[in-house]
Protein backbone atom coordinates (compact mmCIF):
# COMPACT_ATOMS: atom_id res chain seq x y z
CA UNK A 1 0.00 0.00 0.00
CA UNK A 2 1.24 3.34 -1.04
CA UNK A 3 1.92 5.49 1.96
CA UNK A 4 1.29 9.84 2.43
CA UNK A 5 1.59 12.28 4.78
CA UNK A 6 -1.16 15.12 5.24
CA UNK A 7 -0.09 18.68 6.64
CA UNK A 8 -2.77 21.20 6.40
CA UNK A 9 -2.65 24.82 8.13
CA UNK A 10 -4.89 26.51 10.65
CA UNK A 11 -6.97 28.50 7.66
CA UNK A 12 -9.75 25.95 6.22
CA UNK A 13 -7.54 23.48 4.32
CA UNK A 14 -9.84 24.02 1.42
CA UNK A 15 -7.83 26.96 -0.74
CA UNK A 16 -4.30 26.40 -3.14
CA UNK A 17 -1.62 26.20 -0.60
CA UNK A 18 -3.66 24.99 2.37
CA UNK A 19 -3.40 21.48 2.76
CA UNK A 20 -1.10 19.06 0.73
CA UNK A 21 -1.03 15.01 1.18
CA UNK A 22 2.28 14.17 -0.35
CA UNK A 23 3.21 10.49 -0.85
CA UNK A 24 6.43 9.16 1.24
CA UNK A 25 8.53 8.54 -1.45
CA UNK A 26 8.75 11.93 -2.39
CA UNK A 27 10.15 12.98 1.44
CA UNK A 28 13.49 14.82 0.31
CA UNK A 29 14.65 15.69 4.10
CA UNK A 30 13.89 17.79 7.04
CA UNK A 31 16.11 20.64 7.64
CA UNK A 32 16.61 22.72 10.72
CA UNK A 33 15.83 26.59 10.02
CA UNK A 34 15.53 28.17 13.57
CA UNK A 35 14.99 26.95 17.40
CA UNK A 36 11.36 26.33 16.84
CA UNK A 37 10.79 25.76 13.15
CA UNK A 38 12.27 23.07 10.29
CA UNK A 39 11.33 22.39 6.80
CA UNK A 40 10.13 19.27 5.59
CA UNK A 41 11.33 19.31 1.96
CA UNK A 42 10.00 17.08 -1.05
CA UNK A 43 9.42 16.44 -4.73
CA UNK A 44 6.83 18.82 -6.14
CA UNK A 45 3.77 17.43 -6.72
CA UNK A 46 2.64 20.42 -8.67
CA UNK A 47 5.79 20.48 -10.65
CA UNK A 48 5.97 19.70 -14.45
CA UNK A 49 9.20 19.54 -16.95
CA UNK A 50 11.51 21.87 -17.92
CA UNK A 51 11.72 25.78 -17.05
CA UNK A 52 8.54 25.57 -15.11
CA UNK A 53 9.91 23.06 -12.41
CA UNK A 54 10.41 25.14 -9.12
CA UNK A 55 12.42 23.22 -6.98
CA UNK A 56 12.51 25.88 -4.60
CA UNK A 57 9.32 26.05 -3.10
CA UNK A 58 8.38 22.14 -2.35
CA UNK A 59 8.24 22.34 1.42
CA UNK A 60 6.34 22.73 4.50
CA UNK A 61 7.08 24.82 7.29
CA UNK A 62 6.77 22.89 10.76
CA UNK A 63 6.52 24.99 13.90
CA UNK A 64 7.54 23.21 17.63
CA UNK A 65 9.04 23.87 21.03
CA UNK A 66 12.15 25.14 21.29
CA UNK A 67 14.70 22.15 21.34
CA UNK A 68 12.40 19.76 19.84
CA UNK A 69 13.73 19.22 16.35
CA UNK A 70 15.21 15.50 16.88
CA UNK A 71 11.68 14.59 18.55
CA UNK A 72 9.67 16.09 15.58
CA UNK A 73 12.05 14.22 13.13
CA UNK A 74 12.18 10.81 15.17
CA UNK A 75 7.71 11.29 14.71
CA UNK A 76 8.01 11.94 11.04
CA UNK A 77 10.15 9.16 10.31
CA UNK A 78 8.10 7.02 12.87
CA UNK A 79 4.81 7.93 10.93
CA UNK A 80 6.37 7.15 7.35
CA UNK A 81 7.07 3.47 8.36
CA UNK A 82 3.96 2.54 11.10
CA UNK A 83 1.55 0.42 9.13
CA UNK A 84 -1.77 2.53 8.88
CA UNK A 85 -4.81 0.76 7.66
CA UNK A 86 -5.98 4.29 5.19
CA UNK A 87 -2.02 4.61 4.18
CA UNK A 88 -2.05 8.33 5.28
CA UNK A 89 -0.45 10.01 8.14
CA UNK A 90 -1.38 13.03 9.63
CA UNK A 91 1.93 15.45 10.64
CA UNK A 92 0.03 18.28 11.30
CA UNK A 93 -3.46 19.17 10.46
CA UNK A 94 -3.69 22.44 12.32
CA UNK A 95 -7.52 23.05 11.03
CA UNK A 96 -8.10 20.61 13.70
CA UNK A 97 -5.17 20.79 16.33
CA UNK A 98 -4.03 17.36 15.57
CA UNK A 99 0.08 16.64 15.63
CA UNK A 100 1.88 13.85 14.93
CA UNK A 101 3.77 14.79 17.93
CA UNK A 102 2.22 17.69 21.06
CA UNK A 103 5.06 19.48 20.39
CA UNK A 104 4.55 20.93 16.94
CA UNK A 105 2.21 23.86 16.90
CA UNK A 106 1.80 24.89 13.55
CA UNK A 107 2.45 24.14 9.94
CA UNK A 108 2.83 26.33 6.77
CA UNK A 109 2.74 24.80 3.31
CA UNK A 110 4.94 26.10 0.35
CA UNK A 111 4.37 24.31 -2.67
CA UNK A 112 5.96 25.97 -5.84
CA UNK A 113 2.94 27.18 -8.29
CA UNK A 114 3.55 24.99 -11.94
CA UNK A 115 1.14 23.26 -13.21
CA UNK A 116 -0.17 19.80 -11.69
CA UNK A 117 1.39 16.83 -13.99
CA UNK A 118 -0.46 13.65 -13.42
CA UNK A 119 1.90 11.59 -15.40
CA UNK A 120 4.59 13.04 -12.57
């Protein structure tokens, strides 16, 4: 069974840029960017060939307690392997308050704006 994570933000999850369920495979890394924040980067699912392909905005933004990053990153990983009956994970679905982990607060997704490529 093919396996994806859901992150949605705190405003509705029901505009571009809200919400995004991205499939494991695609997981690139997480990164570090501050005390309380790390990006989650991965293959754009909006992206298509050639000059349109932003590779620069294909990640999303996870907020958490000060200190917390290997935590957050040990629950990620942890979530991407459990077997789930519905194949999808929830990280952070901040519509609802629900983390993968209490210490995450908030998400922000940044998906880069091509065109959706189905054949991708």
């Amino acid at each position: 069974m093919k396996k994806f994570l859901y992150f949605a933000e705190a405003a509705g999850a029901d505009a571009d840029g809200e919400a995004v369920v991205v499939p494991v495979e695609n997981v690139l890394g997480i990164y570090p960017t501050a005390a309380t924040t790390c990006n989650l980067h991965f293959k754009n699912p909006k992206v298509t060939e050639g000059a349109d392909a932003d590779t620069t905005n294909n990640y999303v933004e996870l907020t958490y307690s000060s200190g917390s990053f290997k935590l957050v990153c040990d629950a990620i990983v942890g979530a991407m392997n459990a077997t789930r009956s519905s194949g999808m994970a929830v990280i952070a679905d901040g519509d609802n308050s629900v983390f993968v982990i209490p210490e995450i607060t908030a998400c922000l997704v940044a998906i880069g704006d091509a065109d959706i490529n189905p054949d991708n």
